[in-house]
C-alpha atoms as a PDB file:
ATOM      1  CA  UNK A   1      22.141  13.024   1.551  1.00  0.00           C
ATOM      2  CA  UNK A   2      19.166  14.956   2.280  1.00  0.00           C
ATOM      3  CA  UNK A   3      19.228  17.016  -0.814  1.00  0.00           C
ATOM      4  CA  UNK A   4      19.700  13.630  -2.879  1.00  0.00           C
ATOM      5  CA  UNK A   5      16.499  12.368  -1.324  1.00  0.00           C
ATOM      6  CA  UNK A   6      14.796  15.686  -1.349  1.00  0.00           C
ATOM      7  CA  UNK A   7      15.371  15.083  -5.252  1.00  0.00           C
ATOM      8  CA  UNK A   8      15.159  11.125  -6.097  1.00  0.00           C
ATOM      9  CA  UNK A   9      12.724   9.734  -4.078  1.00  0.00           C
ATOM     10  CA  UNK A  10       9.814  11.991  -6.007  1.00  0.00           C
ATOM     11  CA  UNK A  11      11.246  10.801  -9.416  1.00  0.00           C
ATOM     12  CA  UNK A  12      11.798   7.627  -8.059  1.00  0.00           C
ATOM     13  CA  UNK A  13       7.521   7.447  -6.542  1.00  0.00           C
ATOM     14  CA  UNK A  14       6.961   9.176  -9.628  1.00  0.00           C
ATOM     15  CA  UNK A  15       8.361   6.110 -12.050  1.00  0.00           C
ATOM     16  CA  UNK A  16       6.426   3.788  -9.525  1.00  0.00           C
ATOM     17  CA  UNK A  17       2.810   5.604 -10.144  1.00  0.00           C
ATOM     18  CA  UNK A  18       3.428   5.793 -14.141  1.00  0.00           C
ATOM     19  CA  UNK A  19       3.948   2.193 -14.348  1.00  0.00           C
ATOM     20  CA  UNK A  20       1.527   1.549 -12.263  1.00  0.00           C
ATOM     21  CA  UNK A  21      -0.776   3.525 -14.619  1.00  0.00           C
ATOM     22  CA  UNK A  22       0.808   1.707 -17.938  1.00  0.00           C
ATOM     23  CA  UNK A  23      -0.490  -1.598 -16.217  1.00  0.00           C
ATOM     24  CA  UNK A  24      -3.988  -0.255 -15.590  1.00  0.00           C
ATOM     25  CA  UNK A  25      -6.928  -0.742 -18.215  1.00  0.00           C
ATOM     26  CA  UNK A  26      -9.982   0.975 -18.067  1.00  0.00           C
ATOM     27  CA  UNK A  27     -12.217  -2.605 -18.339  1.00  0.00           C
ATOM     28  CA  UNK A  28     -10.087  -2.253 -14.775  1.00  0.00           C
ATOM     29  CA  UNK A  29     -12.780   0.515 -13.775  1.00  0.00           C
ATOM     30  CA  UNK A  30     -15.901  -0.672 -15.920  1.00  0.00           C
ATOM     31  CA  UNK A  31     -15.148  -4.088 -13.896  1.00  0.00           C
ATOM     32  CA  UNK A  32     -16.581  -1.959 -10.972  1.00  0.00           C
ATOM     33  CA  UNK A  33     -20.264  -2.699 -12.339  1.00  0.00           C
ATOM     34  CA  UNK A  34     -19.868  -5.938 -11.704  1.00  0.00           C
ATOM     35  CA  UNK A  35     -19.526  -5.229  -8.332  1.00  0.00           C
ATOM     36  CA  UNK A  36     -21.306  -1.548  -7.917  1.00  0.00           C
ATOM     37  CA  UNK A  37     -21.533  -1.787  -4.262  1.00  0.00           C
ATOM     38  CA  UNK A  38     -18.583  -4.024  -3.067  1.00  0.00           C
ATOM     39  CA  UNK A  39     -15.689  -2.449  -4.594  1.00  0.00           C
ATOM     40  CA  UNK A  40     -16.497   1.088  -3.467  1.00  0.00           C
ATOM     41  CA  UNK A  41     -17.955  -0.034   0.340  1.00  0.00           C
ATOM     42  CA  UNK A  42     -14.190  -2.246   0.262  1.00  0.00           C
ATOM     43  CA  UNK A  43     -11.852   0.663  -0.874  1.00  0.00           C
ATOM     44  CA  UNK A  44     -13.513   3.020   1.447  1.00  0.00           C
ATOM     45  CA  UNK A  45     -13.781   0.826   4.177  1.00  0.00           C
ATOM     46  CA  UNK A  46     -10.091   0.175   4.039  1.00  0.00           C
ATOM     47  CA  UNK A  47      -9.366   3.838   4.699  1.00  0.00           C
ATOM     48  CA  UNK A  48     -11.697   4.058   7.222  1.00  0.00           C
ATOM     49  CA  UNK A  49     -10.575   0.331   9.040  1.00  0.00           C
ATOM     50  CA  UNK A  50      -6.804   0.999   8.993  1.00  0.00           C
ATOM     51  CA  UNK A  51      -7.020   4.881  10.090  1.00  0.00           C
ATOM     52  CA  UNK A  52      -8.841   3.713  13.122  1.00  0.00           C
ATOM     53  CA  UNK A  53      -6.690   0.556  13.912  1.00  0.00           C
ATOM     54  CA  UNK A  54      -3.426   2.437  13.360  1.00  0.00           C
ATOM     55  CA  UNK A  55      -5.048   5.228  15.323  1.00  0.00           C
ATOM     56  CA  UNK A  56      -5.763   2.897  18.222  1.00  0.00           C
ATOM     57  CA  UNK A  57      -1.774   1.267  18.346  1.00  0.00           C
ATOM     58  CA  UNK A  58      -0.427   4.962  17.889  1.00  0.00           C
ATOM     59  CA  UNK A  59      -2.392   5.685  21.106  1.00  0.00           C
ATOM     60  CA  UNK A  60      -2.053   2.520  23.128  1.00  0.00           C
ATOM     61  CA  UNK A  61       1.625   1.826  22.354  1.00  0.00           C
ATOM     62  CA  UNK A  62       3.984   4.462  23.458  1.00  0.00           C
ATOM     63  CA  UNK A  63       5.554   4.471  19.961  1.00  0.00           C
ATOM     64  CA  UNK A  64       8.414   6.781  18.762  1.00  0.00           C
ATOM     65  CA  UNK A  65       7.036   9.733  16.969  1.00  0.00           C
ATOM     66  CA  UNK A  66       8.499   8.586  13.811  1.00  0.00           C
ATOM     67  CA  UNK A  67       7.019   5.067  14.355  1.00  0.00           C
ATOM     68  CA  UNK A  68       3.949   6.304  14.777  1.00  0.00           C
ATOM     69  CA  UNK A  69       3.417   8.765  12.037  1.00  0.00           C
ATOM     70  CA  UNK A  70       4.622   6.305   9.806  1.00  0.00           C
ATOM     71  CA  UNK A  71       2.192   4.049  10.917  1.00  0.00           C
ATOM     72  CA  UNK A  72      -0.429   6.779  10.191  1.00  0.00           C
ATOM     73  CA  UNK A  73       0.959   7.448   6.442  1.00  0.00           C
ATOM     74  CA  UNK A  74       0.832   3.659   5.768  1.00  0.00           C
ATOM     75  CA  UNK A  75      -2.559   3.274   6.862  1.00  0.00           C
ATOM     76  CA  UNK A  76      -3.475   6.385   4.995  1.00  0.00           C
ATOM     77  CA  UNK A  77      -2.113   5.378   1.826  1.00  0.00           C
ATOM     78  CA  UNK A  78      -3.608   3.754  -1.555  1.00  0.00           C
ATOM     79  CA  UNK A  79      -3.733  -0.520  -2.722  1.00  0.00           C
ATOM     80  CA  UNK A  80      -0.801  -1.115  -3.801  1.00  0.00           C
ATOM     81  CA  UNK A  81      -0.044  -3.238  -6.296  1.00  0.00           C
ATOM     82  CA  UNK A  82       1.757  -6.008  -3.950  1.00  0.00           C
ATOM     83  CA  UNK A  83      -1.800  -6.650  -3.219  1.00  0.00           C
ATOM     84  CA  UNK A  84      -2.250  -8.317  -6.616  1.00  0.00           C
ATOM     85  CA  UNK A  85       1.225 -10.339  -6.540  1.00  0.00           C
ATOM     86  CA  UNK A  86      -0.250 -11.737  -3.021  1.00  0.00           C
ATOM     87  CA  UNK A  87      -3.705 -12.392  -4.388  1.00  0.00           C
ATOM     88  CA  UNK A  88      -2.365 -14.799  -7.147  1.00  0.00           C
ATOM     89  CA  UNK A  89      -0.032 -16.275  -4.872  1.00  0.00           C
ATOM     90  CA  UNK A  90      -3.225 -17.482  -3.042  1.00  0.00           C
ATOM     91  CA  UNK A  91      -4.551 -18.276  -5.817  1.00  0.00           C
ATOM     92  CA  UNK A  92      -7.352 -15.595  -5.024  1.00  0.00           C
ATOM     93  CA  UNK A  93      -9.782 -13.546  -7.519  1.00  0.00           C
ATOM     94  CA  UNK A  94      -7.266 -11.829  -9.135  1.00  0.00           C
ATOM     95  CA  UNK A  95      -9.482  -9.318 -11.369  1.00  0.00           C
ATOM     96  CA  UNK A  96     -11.317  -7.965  -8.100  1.00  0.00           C
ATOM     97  CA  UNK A  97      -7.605  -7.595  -6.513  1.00  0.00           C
ATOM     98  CA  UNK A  98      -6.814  -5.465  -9.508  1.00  0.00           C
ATOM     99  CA  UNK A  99     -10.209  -3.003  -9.624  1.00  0.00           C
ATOM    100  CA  UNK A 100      -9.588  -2.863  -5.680  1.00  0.00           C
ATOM    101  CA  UNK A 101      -6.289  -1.830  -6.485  1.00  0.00           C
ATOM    102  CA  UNK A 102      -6.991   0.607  -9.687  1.00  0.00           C
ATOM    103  CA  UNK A 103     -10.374   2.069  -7.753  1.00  0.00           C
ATOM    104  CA  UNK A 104      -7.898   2.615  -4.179  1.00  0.00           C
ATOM    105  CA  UNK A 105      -4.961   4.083  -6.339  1.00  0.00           C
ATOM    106  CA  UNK A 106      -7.454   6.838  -8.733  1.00  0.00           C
ATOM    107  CA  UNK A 107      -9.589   7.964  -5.408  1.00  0.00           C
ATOM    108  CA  UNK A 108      -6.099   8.447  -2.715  1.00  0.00           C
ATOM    109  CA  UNK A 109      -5.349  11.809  -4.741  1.00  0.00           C
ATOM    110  CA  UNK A 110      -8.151  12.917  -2.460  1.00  0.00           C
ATOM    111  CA  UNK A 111      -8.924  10.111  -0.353  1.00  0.00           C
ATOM    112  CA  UNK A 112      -4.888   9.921   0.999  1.00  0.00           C
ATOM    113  CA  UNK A 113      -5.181  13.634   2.266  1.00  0.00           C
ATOM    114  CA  UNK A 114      -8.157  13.628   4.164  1.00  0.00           C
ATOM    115  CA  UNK A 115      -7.438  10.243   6.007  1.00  0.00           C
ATOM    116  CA  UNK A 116      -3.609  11.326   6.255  1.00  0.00           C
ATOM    117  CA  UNK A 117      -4.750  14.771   7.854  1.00  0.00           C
ATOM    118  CA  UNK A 118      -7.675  13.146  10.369  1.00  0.00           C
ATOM    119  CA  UNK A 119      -5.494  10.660  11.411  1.00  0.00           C
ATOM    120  CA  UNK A 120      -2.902  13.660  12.712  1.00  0.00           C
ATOM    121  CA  UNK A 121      -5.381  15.559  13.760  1.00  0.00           C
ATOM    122  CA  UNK A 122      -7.230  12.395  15.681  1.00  0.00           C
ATOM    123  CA  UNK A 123      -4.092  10.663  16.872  1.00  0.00           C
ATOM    124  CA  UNK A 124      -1.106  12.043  16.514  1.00  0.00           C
ATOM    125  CA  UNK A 125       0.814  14.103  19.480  1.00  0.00           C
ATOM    126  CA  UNK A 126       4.340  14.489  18.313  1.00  0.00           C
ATOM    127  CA  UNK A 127       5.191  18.387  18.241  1.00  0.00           C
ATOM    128  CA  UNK A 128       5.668  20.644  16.195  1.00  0.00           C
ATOM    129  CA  UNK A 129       8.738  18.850  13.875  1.00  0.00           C
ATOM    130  CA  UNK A 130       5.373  16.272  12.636  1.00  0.00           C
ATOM    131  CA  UNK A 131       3.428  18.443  11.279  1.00  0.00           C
ATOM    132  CA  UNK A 132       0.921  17.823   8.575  1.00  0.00           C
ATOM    133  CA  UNK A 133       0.680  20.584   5.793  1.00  0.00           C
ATOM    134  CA  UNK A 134      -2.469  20.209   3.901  1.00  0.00           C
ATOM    135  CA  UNK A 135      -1.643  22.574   0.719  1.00  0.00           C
ATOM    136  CA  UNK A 136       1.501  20.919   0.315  1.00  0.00           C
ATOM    137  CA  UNK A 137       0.539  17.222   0.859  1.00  0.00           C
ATOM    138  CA  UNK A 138      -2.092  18.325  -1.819  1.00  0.00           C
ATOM    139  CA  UNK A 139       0.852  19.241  -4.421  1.00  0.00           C
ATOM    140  CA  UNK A 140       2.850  16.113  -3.675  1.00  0.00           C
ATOM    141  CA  UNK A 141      -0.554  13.940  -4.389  1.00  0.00           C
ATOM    142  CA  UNK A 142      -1.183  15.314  -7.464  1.00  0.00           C
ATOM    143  CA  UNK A 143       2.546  15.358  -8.948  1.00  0.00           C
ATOM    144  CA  UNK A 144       3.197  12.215  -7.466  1.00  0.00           C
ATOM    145  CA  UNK A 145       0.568   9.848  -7.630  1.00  0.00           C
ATOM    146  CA  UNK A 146      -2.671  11.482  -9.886  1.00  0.00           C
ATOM    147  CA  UNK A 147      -0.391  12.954 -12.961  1.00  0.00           C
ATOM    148  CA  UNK A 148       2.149   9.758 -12.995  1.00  0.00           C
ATOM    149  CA  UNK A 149      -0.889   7.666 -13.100  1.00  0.00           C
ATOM    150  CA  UNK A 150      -3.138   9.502 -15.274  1.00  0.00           C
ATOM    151  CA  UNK A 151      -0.101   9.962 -17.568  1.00  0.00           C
ATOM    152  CA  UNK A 152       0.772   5.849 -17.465  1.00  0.00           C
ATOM    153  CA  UNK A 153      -2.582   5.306 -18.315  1.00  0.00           C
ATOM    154  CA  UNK A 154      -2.487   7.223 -21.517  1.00  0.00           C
ATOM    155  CA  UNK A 155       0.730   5.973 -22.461  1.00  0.00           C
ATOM    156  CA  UNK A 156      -1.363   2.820 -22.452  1.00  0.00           C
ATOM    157  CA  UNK A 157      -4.003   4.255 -24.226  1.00  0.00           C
ATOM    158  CA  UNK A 158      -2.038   5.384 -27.207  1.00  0.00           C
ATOM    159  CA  UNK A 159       0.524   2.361 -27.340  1.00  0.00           C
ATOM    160  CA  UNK A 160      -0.689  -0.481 -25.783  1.00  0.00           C
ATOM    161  CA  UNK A 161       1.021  -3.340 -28.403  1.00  0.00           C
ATOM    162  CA  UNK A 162       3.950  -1.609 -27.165  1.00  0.00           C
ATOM    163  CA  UNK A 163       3.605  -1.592 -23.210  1.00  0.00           C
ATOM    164  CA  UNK A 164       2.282  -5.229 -23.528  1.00  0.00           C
ATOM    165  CA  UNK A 165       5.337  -6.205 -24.894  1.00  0.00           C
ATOM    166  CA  UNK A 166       7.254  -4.637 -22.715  1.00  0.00           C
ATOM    167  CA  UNK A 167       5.056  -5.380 -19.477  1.00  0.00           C
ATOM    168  CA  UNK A 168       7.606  -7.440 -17.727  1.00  0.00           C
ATOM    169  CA  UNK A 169      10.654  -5.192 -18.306  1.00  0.00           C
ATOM    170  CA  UNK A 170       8.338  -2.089 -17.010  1.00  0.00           C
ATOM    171  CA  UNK A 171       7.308  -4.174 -13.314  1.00  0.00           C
ATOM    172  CA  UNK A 172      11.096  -5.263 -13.184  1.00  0.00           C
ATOM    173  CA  UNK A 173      11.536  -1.282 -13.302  1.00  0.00           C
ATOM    174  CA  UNK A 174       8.414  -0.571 -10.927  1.00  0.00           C
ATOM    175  CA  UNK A 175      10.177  -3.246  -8.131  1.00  0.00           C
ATOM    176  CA  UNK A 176      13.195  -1.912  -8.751  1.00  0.00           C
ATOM    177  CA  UNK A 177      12.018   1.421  -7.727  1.00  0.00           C
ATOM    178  CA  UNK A 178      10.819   0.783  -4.913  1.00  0.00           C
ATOM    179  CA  UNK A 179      13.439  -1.683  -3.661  1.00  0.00           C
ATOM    180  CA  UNK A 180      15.599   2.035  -4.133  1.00  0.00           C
ATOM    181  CA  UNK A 181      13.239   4.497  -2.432  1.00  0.00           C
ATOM    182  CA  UNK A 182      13.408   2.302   0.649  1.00  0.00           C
ATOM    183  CA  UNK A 183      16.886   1.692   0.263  1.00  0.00           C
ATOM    184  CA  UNK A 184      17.557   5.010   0.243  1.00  0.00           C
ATOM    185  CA  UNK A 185      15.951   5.464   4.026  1.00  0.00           C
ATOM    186  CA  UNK A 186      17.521   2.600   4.806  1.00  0.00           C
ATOM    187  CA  UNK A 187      21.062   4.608   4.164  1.00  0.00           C
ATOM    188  CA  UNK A 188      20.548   7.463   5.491  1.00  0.00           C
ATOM    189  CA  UNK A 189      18.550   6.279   9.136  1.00  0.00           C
ATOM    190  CA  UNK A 190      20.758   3.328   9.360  1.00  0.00           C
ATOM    191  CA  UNK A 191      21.864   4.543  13.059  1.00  0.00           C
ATOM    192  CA  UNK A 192      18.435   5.373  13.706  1.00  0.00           C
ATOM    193  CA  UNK A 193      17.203   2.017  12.610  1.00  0.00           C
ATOM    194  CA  UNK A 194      19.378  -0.223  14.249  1.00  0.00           C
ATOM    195  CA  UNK A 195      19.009   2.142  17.548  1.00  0.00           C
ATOM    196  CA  UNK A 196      15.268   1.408  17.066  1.00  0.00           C
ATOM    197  CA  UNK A 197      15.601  -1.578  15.501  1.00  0.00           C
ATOM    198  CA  UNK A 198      13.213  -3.686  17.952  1.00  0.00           C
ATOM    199  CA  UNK A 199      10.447  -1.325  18.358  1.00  0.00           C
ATOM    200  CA  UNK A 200      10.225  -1.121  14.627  1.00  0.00           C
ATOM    201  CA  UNK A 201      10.407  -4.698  13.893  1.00  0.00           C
ATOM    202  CA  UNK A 202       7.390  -5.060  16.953  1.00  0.00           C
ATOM    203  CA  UNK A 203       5.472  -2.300  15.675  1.00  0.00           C
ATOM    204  CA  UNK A 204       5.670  -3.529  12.158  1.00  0.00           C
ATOM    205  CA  UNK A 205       4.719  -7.480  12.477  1.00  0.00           C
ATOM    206  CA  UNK A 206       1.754  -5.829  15.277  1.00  0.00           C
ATOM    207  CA  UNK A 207       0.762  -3.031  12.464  1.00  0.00           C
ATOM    208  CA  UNK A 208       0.394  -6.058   9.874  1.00  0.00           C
ATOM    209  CA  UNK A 209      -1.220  -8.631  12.369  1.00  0.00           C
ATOM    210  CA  UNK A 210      -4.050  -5.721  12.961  1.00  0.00           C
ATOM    211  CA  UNK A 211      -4.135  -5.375   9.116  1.00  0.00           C
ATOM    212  CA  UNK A 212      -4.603  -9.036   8.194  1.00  0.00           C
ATOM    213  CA  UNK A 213      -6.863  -9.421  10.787  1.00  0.00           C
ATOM    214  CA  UNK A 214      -9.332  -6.678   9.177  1.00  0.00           C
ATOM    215  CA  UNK A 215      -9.394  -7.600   6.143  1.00  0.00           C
ATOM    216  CA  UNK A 216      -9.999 -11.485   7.195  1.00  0.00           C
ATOM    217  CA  UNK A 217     -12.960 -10.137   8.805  1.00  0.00           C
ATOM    218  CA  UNK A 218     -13.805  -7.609   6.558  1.00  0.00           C
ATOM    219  CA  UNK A 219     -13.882 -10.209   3.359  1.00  0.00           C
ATOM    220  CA  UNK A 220     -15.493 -12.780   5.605  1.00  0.00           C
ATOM    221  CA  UNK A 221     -18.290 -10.360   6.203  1.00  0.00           C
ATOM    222  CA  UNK A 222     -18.984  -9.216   2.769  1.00  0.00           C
ATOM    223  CA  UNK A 223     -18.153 -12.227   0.171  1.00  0.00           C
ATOM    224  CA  UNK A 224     -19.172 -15.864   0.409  1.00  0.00           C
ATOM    225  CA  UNK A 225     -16.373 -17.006  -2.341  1.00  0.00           C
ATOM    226  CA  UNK A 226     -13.466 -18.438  -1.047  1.00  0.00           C
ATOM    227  CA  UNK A 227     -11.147 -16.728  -4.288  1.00  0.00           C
ATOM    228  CA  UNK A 228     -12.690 -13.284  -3.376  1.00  0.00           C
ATOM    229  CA  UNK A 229     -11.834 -13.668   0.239  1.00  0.00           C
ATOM    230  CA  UNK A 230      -8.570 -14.336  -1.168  1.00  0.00           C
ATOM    231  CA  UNK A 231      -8.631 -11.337  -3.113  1.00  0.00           C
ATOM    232  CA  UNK A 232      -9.761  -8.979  -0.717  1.00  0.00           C
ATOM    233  CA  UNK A 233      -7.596  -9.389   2.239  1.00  0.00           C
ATOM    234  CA  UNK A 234      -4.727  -8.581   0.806  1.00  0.00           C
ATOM    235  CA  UNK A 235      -5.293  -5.040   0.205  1.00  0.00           C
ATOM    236  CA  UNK A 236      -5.700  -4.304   3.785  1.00  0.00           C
ATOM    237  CA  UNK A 237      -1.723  -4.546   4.775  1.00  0.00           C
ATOM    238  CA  UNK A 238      -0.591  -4.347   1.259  1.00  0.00           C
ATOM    239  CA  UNK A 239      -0.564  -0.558   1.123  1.00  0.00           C
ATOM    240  CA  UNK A 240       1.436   2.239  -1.297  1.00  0.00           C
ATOM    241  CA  UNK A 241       4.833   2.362   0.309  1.00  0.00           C
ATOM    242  CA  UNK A 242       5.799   4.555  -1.890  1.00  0.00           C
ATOM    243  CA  UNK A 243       3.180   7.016  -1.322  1.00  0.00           C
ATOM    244  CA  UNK A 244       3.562   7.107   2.375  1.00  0.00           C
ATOM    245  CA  UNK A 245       7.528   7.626   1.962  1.00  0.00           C
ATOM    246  CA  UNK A 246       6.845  10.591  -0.447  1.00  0.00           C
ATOM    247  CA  UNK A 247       4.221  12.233   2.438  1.00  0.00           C
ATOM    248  CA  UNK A 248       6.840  11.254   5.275  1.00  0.00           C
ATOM    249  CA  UNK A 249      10.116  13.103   3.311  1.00  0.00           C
ATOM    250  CA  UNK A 250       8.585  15.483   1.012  1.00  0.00           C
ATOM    251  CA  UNK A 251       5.729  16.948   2.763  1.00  0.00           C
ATOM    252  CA  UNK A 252       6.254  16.258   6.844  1.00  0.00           C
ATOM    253  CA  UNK A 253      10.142  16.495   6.157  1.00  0.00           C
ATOM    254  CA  UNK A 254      10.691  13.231   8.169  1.00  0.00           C
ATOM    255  CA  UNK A 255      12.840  10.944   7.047  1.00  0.00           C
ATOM    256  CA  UNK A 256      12.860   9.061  10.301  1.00  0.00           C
ATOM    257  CA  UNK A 257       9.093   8.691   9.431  1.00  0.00           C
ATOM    258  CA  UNK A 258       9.864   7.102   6.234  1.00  0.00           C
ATOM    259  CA  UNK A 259      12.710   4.370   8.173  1.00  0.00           C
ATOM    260  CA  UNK A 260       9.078   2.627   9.629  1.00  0.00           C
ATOM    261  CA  UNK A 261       7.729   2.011   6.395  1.00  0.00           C
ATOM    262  CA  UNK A 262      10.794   0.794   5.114  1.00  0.00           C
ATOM    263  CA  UNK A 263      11.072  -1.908   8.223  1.00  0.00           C
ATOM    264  CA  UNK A 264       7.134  -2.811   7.640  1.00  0.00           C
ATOM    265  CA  UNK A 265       7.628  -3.460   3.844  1.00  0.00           C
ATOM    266  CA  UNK A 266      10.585  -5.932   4.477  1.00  0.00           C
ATOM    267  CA  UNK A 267       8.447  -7.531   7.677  1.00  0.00           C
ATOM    268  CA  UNK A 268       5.324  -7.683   5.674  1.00  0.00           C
ATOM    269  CA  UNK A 269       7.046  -9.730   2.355  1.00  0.00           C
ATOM    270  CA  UNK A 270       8.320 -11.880   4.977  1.00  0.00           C
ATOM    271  CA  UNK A 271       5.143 -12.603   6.116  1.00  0.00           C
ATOM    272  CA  UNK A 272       2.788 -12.040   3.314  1.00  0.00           C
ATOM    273  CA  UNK A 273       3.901 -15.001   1.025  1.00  0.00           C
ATOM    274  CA  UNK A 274       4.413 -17.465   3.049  1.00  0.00           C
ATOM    275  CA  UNK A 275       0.918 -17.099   4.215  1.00  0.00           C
ATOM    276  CA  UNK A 276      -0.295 -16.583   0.686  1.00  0.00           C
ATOM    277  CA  UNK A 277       1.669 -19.773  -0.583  1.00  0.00           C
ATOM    278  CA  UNK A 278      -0.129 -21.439   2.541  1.00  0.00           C
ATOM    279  CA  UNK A 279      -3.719 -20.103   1.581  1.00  0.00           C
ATOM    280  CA  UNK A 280      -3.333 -21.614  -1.648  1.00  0.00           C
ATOM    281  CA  UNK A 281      -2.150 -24.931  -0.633  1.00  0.00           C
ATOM    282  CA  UNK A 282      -4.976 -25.182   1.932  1.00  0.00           C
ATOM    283  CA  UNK A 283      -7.673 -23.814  -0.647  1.00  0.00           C
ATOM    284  CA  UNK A 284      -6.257 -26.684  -3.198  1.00  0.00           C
ATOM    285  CA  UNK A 285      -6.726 -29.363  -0.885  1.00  0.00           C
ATOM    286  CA  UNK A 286     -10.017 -28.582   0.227  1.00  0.00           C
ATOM    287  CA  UNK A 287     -10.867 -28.419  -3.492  1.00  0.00           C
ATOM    288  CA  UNK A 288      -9.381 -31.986  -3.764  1.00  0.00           C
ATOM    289  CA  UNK A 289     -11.658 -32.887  -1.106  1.00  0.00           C
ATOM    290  CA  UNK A 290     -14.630 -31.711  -2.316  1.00  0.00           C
ATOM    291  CA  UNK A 291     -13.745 -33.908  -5.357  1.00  0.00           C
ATOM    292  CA  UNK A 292     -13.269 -36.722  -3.999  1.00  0.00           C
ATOM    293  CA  UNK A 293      -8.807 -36.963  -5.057  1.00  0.00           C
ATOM    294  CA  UNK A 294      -7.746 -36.911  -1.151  1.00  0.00           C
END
């Protein structure tokens, strides 16, 4: 099983990031002059936020080592693009959630490194078997994320009548993806998981509680729009799953690692759209109020 993952879950990250970069524009970057300061101060700020408030459960909680690395990777990690799905679910701004997203995913080939590498250095103490290499976790950025997306992004470039038409097949194909990279932990740490089943369900609905409840303050801080408050939260516990899976098996060589971010993603859908679904229905009817209908 190991030697499978050693070999699918790349490919499988590395189908994620190209169609990822087939649904990327560039008026997705050039919308970044509309907000020269806000997207930038946001997408760094996110790194900087979640480092520190995964930083501070890793050291309060006494966590499993896998728990908490994966914890670390997660917060580490680029947008992803969940964020956008939950942004027009809340009927949020969802043109900012996409630059956040496109800005986040084209700076974590250096960005994802140096937050991945100060967080270990900062917070982790889990021996030698969680170790961080740098030159590798360089290699598996660039092949898996920055070439993928770079090379999604052309595709779009050069056919883009073609990946229009085919938009919806090509998500159905990104989901599908990752519902198989994290189905693939799943598989091989079942034991582990169900062993560790309560700290990891804990750790994960605390991990995204801390999230939300940065990015609530974050956006409430830095836009006055309800819709861009909407927009913005989302990318703060919506991160790259598949990017922190690829750093936990293919560069730390923990799989274990990887069965955390497989029990947040399933916690965090389960919370994300019902609250989404609820923003929405509470921003309508104050919008009905303001109009006078209720």
């Amino acid at each position: 099983m190991a030697t499978l993952l050693d070999v699918v879950l790349p490919l499988l990250v590395i189908i994620v990031m190209t169609v990822l970069g087939m649904d990327l524009r560039v008026d997705d970057f050039r919308r970044v002059r509309e907000h020269p300061i806000l997207v930038p101060a946001v997408v760094l700020g996110q790194w900087a936020l979640l480092t520190l408030g995964a930083g501070a459960i890793v050291k309060l909680l006494p966590l499993a080592p896998s728990v908490a690395g994966g914890a670390l990777l997660v917060a580490a990690a680029p947008v992803a693009a969940l964020s956008c799905l939950y942004t027009n679910l809340a009927g949020g701004n969802l043109a900012l959630a996409v630059t956040i997203a496109a800005v986040s995913n084209a700076a974590a080939g250096v960005v994802t490194p140096l937050a991945a590498a100060l967080a270990f250095r900062w917070f982790a103490d889990m021996g030698p078997d969680f170790t961080l290499p740098a030159g590798r976790l360089a290699q598996q950025m660039l092949l898996g994320l920055v070439l993928p997306l770079a090379a999604g992004m052309l595709v779009r470039h050069l056919a883009p009548v073609a990946v229009a038409r085919a938009r919806g097949l090509l998500q159905a194909l990104s989901t599908a993806a990752i519902v198989a990279v994290l189905a693939f932990v799943v598989v091989d740490q079942f034991a582990s998981i169900r062993a560790q089943i309560t700290q990891l369900l804990a750790a994960s609905a605390l991990f995204t509680l801390v999230m939300l409840t940065l990015g609530a303050i974050t956006a409430r801080l830095v836009v006055r729009r309800p819709e861009d408050r909407r927009a913005l939260v989302w990318g703060f516990p919506a991160r790259n799953v598949g990017v922190a899976t690829l750093v936990a098996t293919a560069v730390v060589g923990q799989v274990a690692m990887a069965s955390f971010v497989a029990v947040l993603f399933a916690t965090q859908v389960a919370i994300l759209v019902p609250l989404a679904l609820w923003l929405r229905r509470r921003a309508g009817g104050r919008a009905g109020e303001s109009a006078g209908i209720v």
